[in-house]
Protein backbone atom coordinates (compact mmCIF):
# COMPACT_ATOMS: atom_id res chain seq x y z
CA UNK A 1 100.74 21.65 -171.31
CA UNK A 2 101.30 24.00 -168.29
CA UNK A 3 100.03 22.72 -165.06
CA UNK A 4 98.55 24.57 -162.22
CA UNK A 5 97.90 23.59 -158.64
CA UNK A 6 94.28 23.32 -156.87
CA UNK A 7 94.49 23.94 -153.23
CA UNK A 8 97.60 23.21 -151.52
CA UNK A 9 98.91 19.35 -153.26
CA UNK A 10 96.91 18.67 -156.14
CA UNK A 11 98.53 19.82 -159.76
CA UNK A 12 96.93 19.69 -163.03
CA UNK A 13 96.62 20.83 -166.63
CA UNK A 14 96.01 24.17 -166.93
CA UNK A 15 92.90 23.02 -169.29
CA UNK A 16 91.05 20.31 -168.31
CA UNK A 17 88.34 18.29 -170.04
CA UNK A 18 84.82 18.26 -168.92
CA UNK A 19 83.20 14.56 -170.56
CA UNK A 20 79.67 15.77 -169.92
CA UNK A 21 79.08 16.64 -173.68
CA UNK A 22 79.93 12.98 -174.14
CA UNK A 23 76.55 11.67 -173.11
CA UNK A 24 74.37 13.52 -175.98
CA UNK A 25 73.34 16.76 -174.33
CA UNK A 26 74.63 18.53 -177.01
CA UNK A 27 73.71 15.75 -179.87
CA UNK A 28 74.64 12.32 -180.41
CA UNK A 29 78.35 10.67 -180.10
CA UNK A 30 79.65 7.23 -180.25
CA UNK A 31 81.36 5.26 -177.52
CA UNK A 32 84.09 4.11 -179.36
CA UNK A 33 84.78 8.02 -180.61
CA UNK A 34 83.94 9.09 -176.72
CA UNK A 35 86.88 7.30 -175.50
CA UNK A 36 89.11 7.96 -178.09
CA UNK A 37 88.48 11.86 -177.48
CA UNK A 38 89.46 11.63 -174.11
CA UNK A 39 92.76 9.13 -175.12
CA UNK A 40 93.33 12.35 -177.70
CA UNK A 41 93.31 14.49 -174.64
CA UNK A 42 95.11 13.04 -172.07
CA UNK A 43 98.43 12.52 -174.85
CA UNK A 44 98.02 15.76 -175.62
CA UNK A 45 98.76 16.77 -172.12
CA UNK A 46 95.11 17.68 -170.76
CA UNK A 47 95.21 15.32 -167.94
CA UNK A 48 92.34 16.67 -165.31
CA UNK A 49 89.13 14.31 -166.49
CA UNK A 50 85.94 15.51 -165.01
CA UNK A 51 82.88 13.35 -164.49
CA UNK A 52 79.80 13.16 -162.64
CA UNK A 53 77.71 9.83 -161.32
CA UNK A 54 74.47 12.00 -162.66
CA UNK A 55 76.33 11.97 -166.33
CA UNK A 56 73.84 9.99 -168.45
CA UNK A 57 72.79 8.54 -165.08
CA UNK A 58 76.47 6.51 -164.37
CA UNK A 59 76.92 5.98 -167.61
CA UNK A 60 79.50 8.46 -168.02
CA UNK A 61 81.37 7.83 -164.92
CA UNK A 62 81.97 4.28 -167.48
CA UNK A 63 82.95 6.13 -170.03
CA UNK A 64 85.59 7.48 -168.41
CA UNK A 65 86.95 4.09 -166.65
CA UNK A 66 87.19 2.81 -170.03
CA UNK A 67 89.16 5.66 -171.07
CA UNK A 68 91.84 5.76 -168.89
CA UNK A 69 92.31 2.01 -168.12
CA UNK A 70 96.03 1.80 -168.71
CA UNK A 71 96.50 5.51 -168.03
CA UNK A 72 95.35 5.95 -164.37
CA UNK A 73 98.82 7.35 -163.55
CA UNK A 74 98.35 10.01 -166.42
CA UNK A 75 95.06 11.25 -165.55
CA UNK A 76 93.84 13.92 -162.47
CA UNK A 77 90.35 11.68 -162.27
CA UNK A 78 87.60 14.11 -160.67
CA UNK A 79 84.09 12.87 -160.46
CA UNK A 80 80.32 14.51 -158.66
CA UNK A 81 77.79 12.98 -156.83
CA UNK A 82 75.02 13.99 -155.19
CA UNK A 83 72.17 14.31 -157.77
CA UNK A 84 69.97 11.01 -157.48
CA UNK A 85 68.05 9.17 -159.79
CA UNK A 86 67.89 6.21 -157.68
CA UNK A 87 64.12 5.69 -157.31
CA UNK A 88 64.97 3.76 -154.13
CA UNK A 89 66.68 7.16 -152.62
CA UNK A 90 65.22 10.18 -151.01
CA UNK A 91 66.20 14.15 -151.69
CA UNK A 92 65.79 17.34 -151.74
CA UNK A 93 63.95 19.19 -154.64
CA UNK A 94 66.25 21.84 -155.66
CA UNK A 95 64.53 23.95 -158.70
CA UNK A 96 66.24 25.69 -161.43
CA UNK A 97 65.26 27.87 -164.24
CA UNK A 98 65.33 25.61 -166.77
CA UNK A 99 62.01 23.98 -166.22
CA UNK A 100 62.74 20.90 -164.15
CA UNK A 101 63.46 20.33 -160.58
CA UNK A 102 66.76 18.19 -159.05
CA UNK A 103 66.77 15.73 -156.77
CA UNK A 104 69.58 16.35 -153.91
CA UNK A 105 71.05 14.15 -151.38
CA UNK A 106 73.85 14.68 -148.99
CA UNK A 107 73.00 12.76 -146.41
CA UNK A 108 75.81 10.94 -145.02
CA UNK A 109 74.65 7.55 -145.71
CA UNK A 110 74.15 8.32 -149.31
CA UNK A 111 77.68 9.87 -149.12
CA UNK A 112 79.06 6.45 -148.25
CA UNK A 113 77.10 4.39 -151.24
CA UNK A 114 77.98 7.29 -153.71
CA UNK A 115 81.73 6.60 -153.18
CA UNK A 116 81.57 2.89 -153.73
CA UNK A 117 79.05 3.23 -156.65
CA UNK A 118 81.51 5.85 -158.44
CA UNK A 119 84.49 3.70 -157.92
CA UNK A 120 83.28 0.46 -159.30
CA UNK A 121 81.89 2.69 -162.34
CA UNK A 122 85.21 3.97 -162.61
CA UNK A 123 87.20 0.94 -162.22
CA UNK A 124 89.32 2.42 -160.17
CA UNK A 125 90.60 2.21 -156.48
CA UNK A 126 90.90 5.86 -155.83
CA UNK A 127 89.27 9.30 -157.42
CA UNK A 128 91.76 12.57 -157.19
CA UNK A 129 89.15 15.12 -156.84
CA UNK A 130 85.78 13.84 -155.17
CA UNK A 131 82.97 17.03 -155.57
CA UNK A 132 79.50 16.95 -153.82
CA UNK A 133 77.80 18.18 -157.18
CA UNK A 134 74.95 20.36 -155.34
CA UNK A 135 74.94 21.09 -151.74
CA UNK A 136 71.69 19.90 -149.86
CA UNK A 137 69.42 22.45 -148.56
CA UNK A 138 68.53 20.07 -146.10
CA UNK A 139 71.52 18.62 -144.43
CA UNK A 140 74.43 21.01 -143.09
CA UNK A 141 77.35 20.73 -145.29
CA UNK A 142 79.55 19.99 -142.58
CA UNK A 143 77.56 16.66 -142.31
CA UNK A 144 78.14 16.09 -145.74
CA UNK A 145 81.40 16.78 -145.97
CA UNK A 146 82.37 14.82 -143.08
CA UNK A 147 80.92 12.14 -144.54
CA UNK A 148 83.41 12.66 -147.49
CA UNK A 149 86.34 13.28 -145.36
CA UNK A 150 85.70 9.09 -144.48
CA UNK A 151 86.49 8.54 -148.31
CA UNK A 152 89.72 10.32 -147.78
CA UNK A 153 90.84 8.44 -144.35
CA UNK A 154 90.09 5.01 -146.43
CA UNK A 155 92.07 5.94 -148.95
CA UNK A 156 88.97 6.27 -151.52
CA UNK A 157 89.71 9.84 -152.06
CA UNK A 158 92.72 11.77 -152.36
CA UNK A 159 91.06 15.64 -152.72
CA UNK A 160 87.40 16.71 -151.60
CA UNK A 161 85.84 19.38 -153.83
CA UNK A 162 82.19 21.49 -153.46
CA UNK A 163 80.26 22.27 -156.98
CA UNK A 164 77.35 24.93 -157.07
CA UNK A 165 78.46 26.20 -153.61
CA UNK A 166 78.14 29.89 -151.93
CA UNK A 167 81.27 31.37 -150.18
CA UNK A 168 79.48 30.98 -146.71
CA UNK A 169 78.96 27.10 -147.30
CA UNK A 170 83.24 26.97 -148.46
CA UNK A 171 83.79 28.41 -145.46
CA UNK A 172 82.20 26.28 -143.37
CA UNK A 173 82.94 22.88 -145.32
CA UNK A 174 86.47 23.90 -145.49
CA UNK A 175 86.59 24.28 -141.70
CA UNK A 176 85.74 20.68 -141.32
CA UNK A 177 88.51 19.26 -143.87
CA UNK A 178 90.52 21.12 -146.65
CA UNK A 179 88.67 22.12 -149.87
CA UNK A 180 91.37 21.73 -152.81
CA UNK A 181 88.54 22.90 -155.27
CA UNK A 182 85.06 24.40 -156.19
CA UNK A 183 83.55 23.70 -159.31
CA UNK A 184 80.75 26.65 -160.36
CA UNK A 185 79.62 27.99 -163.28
CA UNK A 186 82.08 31.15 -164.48
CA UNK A 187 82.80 32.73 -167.70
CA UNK A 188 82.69 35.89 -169.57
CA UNK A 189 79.06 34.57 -170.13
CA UNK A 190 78.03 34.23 -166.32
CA UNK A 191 80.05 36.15 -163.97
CA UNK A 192 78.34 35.95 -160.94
CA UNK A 193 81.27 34.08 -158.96
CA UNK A 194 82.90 36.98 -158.97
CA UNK A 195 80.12 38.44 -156.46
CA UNK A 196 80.70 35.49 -153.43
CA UNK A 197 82.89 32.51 -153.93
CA UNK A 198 85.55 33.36 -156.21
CA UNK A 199 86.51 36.00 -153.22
CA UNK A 200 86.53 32.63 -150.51
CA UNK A 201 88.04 30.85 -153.12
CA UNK A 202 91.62 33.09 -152.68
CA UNK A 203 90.96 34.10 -149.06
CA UNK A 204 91.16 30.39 -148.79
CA UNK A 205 94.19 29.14 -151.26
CA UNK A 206 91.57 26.77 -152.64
CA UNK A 207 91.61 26.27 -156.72
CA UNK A 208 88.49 26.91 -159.28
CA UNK A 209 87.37 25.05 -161.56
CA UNK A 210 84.98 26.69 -164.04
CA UNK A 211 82.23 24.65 -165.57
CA UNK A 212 80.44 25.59 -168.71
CA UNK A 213 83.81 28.02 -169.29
CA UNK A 214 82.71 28.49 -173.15
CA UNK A 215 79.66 29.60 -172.11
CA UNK A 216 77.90 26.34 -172.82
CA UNK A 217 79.76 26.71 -176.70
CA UNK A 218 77.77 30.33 -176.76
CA UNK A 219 80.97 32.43 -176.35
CA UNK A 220 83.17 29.36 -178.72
CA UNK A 221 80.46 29.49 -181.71
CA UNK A 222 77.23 31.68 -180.99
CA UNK A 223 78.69 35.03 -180.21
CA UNK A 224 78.84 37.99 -183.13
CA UNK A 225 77.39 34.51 -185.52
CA UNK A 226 73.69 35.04 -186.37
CA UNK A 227 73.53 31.95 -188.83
CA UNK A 228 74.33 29.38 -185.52
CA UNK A 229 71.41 27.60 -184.35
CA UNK A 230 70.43 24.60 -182.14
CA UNK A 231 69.47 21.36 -183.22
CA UNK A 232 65.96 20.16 -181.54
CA UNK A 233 67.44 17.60 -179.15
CA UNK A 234 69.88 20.38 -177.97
CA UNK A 235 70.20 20.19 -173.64
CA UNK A 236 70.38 23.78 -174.35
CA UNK A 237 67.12 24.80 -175.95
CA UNK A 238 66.27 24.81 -172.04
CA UNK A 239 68.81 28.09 -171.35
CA UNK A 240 66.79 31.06 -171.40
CA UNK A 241 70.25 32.76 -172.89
CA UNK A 242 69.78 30.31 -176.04
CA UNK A 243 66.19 30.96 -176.45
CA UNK A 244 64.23 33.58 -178.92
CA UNK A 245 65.41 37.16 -178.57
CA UNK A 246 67.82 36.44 -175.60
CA UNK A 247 69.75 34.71 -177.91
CA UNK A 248 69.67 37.28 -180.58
CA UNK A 249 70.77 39.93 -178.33
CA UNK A 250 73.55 37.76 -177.04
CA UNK A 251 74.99 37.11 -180.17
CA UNK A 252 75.31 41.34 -180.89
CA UNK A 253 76.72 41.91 -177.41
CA UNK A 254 79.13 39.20 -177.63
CA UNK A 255 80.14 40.11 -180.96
CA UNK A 256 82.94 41.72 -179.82
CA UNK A 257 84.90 38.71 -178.49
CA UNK A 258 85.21 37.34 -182.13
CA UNK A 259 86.92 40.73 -183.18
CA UNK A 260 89.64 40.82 -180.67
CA UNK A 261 90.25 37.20 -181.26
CA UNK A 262 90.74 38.29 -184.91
CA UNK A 263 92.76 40.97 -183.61
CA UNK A 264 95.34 38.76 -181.72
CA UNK A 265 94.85 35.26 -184.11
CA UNK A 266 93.08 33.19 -182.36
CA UNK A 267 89.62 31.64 -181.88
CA UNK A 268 86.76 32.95 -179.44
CA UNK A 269 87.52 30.18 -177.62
CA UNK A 270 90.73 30.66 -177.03
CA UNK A 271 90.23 34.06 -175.74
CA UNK A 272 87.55 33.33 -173.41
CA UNK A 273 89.55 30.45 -171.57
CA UNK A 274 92.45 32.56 -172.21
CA UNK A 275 90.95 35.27 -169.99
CA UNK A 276 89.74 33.00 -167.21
CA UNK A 277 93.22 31.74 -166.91
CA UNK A 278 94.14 35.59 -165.84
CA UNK A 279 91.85 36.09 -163.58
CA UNK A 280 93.81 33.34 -161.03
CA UNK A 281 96.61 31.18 -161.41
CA UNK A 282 94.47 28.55 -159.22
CA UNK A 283 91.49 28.50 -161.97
CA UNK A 284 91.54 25.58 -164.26
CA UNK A 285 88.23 25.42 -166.98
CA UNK A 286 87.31 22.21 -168.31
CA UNK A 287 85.60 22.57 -171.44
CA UNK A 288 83.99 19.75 -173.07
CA UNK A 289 84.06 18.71 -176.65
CA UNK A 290 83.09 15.82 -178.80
CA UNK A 291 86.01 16.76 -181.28
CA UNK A 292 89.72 16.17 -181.01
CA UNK A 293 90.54 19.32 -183.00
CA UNK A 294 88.40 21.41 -180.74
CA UNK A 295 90.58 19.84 -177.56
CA UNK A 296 94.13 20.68 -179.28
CA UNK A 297 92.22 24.71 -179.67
CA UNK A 298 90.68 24.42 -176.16
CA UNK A 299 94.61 23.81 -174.66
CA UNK A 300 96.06 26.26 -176.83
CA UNK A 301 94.12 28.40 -175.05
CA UNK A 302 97.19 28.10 -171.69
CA UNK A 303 99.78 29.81 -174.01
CA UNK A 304 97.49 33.00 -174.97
CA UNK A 305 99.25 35.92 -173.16
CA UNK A 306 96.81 38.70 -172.39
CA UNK A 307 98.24 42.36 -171.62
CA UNK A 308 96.59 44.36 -169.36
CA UNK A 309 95.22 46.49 -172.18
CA UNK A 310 93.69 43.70 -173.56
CA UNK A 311 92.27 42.69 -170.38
CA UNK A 312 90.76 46.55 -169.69
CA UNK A 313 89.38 46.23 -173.79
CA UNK A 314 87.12 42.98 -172.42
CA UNK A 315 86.44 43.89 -168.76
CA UNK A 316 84.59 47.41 -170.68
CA UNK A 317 82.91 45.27 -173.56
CA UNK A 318 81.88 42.37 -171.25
CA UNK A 319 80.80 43.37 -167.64
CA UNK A 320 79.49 41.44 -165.36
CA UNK A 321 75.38 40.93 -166.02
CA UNK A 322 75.84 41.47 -169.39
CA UNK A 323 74.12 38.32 -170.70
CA UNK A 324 70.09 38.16 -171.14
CA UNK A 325 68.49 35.13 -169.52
CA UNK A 326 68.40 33.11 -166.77
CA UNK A 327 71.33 30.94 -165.15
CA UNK A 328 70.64 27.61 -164.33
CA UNK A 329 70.45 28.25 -160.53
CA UNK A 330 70.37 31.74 -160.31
């Protein structure tokens, strides 16, 4: 597996592994074949493990410490917090457009319990890449991440990271301690980084990390495939780009993708994380997948060379805003 770097010190696989699917969002999966997936990932060289203290409410945050117990010194560990559940805990109601509301705290004193909380989870003494998962509307972000620079001087943290952040609020975090990463949502499905914070991203020399890189699996199984549907107890059934006649128009505009992957012998997959690997050489996706063959396709994906005529073929097929439906946040 290649490896790239994130920020200035911190190297990893080119293709990472996201573990949220791992906690039934997209249907059901044992724990036994959850940790086994992510074993099956980090020998095959896919060593950046990302996480999240909301996944399944901890739960997978213990997923992952029993997966790499025995492999700490294999695996890039990154995990989120930020998004409460606590009933205990205040926050700040952040909406979204997929009918429900999230709960947001960066207050510095919830900073401080998050770390401990995610560490015992873990099992571990140390996380690589620490992200605050949403920034609070309430509470400047330099409060919050001085709060996370602590983590860092006690040896808690080694990296600090921002998810679901603007270019203004990089800025102004990274002024207060070194950002090695932000986490948003980018792919040939949702584009809008490219508008704001992929731009402070390079101005910066700090690394991106793309969630939901496939698309949430639109642009892996969905696109130019009519016959694809979602199971009732699908997360996504709450995407407006999964729902009714979004989803039918999706599938024809995407269609495309699945012909040049044809074209060059590989999946849709592989071409869509292919192509986010060109836009920057500090962008790392992580998809997430519940099957082992899926994770040897998904890091396949490092050794696709695009040429720039391929590149020019996709950037006229697949512009920016060419998806129907709402984002999550925006």
């Amino acid at each position: 597996m290649q490896q790239r770097q994130l920020g200035n010190h911190l190297k990893t696989s080119a293709i990472g592994y996201g573990a949220m699917v791992l906690e039934g969002y997209y249907g059901g999966i044992e724990r036994e074949a959850s940790i086994q997936t992510m074993q099956f990932a980090i020998a095959n060289g896919v060593n950046l493990i990302d996480t999240a203290d909301a996944y399944g409410n901890g739960h997978n945050e213990t997923l992952v410490g029993q997966a790499i117990q025995g492999r700490r010194d294999q695996v890039v560990l990154a995990t989120k917090f930020g998004i409460v559940f606590e009933a205990d805990v205040d926050g700040s109601e952040v909406p979204t457009n997929w009918g429900y509301s999230l709960k947001i705290n960066g207050q510095p004193a919830y900073v401080r319990r998050a770390i401990d909380g995610s560490l015992k989870r873990l099992n571990t003494d140390y996380i690589d890449l620490w992200y605050a998962h949403f920034p609070d509307p309430n509470v400047p972000i330099e409060e919050t991440v001085g709060a996370m620079a602590e983590a860092v001087m006690q040896g808690k943290v080694r990296h600090l990271g921002l998810s679901n952040v603007t270019g203004e609020q990089l800025r102004r975090a990274h002024r207060v301690h070194p950002i090695a990463a932000v986490q948003n949502e980018y792919s040939l499905f949702q584009r809008n980084a490219e508008a704001d914070v992929l731009a402070a991203t390079k101005e910066l020399g700090v690394g991106f990390v793309p969630w939901s890189p496939l698309g949430a699996g639109f642009l892996s199984s969905f696109a130019g495939n009519e016959s694809q549907a979602l199971a009732a107890d699908d997360f996504r059934n709450n995407n407006p780009r999964f729902q009714g006649a979004n989803l039918r128009e999706n599938q024809d505009r995407f269609a495309p993708l699945r012909q040049l992957a044809d074209e060059l012998g590989i999946t849709p997959a592989q071409l869509a994380l292919a192509w986010l690997l060109h836009q920057d050489d500090q962008i790392v996706p992580i998809p997430g997948t519940r099957k082992t063959t899926r994770i040897l396709e998904n890091a396949g994906a490092a050794a696709v060379h695009l040429t720039v005529d391929h590149l020019q073929w996709i950037e006229q097929r697949f512009p920016p805003g060419l998806a129907l439906g709402k984002t999550l946040m925006a």
